[in-house]
C-alpha atoms as a PDB file:
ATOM      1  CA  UNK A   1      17.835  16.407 -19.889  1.00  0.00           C
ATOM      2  CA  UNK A   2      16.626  13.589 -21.944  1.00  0.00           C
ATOM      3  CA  UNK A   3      19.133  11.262 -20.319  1.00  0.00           C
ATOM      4  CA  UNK A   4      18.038  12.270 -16.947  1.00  0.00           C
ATOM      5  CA  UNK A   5      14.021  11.816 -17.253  1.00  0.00           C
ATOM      6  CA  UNK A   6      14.890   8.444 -18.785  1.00  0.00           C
ATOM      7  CA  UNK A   7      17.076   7.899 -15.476  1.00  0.00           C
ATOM      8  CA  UNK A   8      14.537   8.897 -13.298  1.00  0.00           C
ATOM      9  CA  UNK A   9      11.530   6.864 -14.953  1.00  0.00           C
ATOM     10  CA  UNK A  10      13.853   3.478 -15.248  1.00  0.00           C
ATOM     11  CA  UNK A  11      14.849   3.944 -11.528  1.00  0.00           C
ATOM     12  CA  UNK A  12      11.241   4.472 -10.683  1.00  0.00           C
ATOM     13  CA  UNK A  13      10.232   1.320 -12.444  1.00  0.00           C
ATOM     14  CA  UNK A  14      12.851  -0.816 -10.614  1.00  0.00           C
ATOM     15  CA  UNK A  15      12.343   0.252  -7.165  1.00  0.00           C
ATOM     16  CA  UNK A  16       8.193   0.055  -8.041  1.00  0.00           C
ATOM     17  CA  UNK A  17       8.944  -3.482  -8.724  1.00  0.00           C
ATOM     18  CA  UNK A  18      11.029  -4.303  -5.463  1.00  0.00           C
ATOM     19  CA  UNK A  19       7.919  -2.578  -4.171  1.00  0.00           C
ATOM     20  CA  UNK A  20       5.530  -5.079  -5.623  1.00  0.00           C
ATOM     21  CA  UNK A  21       7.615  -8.064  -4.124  1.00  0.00           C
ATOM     22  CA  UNK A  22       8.171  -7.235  -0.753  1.00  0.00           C
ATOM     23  CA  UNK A  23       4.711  -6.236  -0.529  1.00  0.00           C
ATOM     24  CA  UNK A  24       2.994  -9.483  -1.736  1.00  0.00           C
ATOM     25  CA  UNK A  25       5.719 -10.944   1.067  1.00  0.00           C
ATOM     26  CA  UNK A  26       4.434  -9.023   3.738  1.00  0.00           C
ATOM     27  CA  UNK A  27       0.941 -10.391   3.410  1.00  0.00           C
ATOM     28  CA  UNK A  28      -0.953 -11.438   6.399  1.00  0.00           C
ATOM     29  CA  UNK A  29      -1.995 -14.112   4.224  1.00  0.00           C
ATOM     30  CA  UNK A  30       1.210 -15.404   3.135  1.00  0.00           C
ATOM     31  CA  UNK A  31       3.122 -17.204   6.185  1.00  0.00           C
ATOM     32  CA  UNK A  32       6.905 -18.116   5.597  1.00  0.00           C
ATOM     33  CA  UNK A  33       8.384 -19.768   8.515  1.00  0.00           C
ATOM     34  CA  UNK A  34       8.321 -17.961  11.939  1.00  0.00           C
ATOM     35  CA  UNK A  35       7.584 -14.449  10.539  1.00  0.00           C
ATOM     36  CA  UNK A  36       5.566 -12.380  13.264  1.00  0.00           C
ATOM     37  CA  UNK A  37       3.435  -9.400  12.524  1.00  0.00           C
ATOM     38  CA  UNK A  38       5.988  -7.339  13.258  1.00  0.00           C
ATOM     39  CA  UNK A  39       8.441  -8.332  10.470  1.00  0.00           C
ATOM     40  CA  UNK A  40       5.606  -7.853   8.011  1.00  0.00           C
ATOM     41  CA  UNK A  41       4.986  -4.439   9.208  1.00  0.00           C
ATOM     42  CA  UNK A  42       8.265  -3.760   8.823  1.00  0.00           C
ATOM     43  CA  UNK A  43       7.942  -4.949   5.002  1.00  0.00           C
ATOM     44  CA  UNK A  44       5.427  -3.280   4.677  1.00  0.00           C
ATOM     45  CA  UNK A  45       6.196  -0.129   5.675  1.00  0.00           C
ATOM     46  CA  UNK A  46       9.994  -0.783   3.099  1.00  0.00           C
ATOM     47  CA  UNK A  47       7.267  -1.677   0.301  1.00  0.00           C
ATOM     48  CA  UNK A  48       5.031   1.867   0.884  1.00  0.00           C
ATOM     49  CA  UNK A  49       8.443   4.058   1.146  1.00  0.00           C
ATOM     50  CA  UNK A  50       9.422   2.120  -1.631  1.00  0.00           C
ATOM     51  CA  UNK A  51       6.074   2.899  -3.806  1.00  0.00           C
ATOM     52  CA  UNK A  52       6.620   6.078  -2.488  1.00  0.00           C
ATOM     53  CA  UNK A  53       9.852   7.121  -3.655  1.00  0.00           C
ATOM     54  CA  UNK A  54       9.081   5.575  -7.339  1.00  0.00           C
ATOM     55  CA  UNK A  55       6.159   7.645  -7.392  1.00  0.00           C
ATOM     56  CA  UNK A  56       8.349  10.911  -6.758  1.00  0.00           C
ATOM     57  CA  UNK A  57      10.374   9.509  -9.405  1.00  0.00           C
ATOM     58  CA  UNK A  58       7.944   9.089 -11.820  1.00  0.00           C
ATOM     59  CA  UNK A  59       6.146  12.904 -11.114  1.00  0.00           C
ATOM     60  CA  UNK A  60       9.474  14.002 -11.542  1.00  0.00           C
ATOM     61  CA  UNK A  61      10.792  12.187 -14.894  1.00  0.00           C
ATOM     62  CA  UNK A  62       7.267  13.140 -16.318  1.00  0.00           C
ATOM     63  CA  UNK A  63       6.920  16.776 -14.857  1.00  0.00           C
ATOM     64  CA  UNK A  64      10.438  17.812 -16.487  1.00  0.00           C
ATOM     65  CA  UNK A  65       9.628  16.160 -19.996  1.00  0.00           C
ATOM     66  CA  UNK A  66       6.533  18.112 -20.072  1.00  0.00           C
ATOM     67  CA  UNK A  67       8.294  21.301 -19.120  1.00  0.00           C
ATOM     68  CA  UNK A  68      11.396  20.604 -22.147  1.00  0.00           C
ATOM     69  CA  UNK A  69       7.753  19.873 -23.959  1.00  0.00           C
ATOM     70  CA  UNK A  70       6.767  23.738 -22.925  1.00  0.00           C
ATOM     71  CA  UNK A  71      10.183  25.141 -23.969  1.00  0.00           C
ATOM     72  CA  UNK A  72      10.655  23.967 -27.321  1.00  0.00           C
ATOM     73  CA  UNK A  73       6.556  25.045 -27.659  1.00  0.00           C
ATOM     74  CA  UNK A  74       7.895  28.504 -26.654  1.00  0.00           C
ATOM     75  CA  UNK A  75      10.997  28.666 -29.208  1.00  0.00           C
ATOM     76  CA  UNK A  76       9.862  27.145 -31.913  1.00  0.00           C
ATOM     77  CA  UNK A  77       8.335  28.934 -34.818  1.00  0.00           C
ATOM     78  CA  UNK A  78       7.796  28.581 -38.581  1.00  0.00           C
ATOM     79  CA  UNK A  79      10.513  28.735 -40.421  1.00  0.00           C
ATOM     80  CA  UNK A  80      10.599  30.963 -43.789  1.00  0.00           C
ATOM     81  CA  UNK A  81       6.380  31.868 -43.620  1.00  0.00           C
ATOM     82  CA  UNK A  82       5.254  34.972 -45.695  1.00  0.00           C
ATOM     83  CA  UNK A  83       6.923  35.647 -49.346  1.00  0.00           C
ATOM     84  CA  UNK A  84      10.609  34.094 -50.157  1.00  0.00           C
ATOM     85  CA  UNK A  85      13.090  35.318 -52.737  1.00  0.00           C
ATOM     86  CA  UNK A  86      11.480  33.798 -55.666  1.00  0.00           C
ATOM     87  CA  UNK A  87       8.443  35.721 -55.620  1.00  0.00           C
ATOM     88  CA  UNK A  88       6.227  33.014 -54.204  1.00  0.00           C
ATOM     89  CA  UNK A  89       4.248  33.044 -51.173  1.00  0.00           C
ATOM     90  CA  UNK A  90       3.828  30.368 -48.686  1.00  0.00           C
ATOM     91  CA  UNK A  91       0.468  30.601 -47.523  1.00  0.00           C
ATOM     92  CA  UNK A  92       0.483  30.832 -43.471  1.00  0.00           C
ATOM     93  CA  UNK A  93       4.182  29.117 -43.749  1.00  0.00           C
ATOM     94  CA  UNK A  94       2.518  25.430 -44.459  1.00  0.00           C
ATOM     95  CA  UNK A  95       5.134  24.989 -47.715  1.00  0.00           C
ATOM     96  CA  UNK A  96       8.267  25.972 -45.852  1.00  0.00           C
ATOM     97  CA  UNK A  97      10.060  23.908 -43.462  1.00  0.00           C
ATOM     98  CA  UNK A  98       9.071  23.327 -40.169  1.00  0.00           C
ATOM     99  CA  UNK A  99      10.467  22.711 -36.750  1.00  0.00           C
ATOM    100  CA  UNK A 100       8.594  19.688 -34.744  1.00  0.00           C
ATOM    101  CA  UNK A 101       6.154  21.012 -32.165  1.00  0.00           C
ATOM    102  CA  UNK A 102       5.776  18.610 -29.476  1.00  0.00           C
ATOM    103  CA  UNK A 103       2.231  18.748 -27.247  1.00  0.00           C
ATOM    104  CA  UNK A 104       1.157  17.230 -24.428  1.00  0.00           C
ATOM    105  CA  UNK A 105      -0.206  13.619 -24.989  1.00  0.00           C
ATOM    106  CA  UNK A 106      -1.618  11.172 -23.505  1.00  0.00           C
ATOM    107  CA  UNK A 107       1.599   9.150 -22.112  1.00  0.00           C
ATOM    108  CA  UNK A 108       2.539  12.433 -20.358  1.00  0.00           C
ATOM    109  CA  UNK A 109      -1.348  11.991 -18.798  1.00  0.00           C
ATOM    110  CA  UNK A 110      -0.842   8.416 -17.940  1.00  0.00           C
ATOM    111  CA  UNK A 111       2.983   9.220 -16.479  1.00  0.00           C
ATOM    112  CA  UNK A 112       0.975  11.379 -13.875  1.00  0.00           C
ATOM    113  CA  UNK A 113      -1.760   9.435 -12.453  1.00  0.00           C
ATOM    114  CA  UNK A 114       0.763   6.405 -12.780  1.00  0.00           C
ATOM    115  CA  UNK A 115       2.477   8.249 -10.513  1.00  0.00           C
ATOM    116  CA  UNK A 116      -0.191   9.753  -8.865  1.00  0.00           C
ATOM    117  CA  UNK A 117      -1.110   6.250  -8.143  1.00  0.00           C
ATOM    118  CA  UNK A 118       1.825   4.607  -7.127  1.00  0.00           C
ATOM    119  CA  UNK A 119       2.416   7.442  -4.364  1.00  0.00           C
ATOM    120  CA  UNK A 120      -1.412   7.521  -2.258  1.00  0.00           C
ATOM    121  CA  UNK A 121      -0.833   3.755  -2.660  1.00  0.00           C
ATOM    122  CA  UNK A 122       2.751   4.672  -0.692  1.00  0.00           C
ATOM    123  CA  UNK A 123       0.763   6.235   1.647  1.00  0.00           C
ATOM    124  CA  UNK A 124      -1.814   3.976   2.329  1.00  0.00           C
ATOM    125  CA  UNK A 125       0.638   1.354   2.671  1.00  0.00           C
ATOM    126  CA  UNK A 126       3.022   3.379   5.144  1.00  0.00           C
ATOM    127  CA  UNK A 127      -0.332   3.881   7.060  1.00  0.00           C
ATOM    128  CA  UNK A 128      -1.501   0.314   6.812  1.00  0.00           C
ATOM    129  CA  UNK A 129       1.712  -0.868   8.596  1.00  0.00           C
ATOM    130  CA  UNK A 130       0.721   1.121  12.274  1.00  0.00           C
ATOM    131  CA  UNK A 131      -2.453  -1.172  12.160  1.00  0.00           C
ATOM    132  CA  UNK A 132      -0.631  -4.578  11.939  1.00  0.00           C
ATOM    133  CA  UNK A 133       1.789  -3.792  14.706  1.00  0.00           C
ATOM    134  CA  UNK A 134       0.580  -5.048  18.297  1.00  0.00           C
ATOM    135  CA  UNK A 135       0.261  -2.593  21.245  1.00  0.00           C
ATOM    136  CA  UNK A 136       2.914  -3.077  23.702  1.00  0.00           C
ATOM    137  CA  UNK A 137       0.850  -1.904  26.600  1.00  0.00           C
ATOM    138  CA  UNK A 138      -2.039  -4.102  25.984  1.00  0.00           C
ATOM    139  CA  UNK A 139      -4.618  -4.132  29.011  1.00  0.00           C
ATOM    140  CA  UNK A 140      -5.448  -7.471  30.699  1.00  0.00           C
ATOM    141  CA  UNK A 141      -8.234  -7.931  32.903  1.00  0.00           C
ATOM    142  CA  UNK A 142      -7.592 -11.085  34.661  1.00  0.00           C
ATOM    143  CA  UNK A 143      -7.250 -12.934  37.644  1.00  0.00           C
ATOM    144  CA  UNK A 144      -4.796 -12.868  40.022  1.00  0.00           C
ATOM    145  CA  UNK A 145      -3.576 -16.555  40.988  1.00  0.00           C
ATOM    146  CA  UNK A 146      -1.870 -17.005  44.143  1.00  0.00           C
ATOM    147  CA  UNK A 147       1.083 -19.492  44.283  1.00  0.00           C
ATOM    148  CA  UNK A 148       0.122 -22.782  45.933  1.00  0.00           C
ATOM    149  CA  UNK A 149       2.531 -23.160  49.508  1.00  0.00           C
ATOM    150  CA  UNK A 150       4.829 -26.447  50.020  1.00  0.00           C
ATOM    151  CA  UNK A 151       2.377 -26.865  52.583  1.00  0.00           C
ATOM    152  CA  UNK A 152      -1.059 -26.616  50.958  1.00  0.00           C
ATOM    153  CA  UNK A 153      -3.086 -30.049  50.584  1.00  0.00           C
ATOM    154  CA  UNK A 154      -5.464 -31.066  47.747  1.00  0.00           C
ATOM    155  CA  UNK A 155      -8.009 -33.393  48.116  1.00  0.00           C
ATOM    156  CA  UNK A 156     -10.340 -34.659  45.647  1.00  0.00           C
ATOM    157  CA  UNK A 157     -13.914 -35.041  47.279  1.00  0.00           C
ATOM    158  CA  UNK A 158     -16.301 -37.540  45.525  1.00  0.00           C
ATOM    159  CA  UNK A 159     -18.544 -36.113  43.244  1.00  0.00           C
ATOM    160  CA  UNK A 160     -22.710 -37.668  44.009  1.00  0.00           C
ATOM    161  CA  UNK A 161     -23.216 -39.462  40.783  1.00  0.00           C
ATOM    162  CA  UNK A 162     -26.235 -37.622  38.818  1.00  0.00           C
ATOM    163  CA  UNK A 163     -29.349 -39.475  37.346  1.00  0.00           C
ATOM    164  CA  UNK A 164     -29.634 -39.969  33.517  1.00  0.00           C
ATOM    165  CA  UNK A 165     -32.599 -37.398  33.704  1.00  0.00           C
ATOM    166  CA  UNK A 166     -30.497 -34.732  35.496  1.00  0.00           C
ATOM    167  CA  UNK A 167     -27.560 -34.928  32.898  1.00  0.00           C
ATOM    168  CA  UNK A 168     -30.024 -32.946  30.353  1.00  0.00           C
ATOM    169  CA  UNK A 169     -30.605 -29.687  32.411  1.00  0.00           C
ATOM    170  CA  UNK A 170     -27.842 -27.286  32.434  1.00  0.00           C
ATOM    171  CA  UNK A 171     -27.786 -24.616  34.657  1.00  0.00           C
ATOM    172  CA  UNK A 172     -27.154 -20.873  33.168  1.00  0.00           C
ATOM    173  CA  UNK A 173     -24.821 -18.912  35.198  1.00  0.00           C
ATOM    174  CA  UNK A 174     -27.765 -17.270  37.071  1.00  0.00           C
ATOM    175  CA  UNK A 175     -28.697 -20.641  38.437  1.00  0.00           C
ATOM    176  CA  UNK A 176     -31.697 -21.116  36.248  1.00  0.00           C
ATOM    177  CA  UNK A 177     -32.381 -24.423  34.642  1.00  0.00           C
ATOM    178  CA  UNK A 178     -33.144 -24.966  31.322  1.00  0.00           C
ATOM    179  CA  UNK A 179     -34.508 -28.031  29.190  1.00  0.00           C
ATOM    180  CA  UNK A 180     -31.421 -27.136  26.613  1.00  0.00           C
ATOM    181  CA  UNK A 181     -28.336 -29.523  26.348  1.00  0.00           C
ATOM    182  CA  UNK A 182     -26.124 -26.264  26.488  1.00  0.00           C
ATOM    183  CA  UNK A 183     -27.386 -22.974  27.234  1.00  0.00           C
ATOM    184  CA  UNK A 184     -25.375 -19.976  25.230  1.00  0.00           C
ATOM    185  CA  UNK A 185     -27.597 -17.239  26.416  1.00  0.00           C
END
């Protein structure tokens, strides 16, 4: 069992770390060639699975160390405690040989929220990657422009040339005039 939560915590590592890299590749801030949006939701969505599944493997290689941990709690027991052939008594069994009780400590607590960690971070990341993707059926409220004809004549009509004093008032879209160079409201 040993074998396997060392499996399972070494596998969780690796694909963490494969993670980590395609995530820092799919950042919006980080522009490789032609890469769309697309392709780094893509990678991003592969790096949240990914954080994903090395969270599961981390809860896992953790949650069955701490339940051999609650097993050999169970079985074990003082060996030779009370009064042995020589006429001596071991007080509360503390002279006699004992079998190693394991507890919970803290690397068990720090496999867990590790874990706990890398998996809402999964999440989060698998949720991040609907934001990033464009809607196909994006409304446009535009103008309709109807193709010019083979038969349809432009001509330019001369402009009246404006005074130097006139060149200063700008004219809002409601027609007003203003003393401003541009007018933004």
């Amino acid at each position: 069992l040993l074998q396997a939560v060392r499996a399972l915590m070494i596998v969780g590592i690796v694909i963490g770390s494969i993670g980590c890299l395609i995530a820092i590749f799919a950042l919006k801030c980080l522009k490789m060639g032609n890469m769309e949006d697309n392709i780094k939701a893509t990678m991003t969505l592969a790096s949240g699975i990914m954080f994903l599944l090395a969270g599961v493997c981390g809860i896992a290689g953790v949650s069955a160390f701490a339940n051999l941990i609650v097993q050999s709690f169970r079985f074990t027991s003082y060996s030779d405690g009370g009064f042995n052939m020589y006429g001596g008594g071991n007080i509360g069994g503390l002279t006699g040989g004992l079998t190693p009780r394991y507890t919970f400590g803290p690397a068990l607590f720090v496999g867990w929220i590790g874990a706990a960690i890398l998996v809402v971070g999964g999440v989060m990341m698998c949720l991040a990657c609907r934001g990033m993707v464009p809607d196909k059926q994006q409304r446009y409220d535009g103008m309709a422009y109807k193709a010019a004809s083979h038969h349809t004549i432009y001509k330019s009509e001369p402009r009246p040339r404006q005074n130097f004093n006139d060149s200063y008032e700008a004219r809002s879209a409601e027609g007003r005039q203003s003393n401003q160079r541009f007018d933004y409201v």
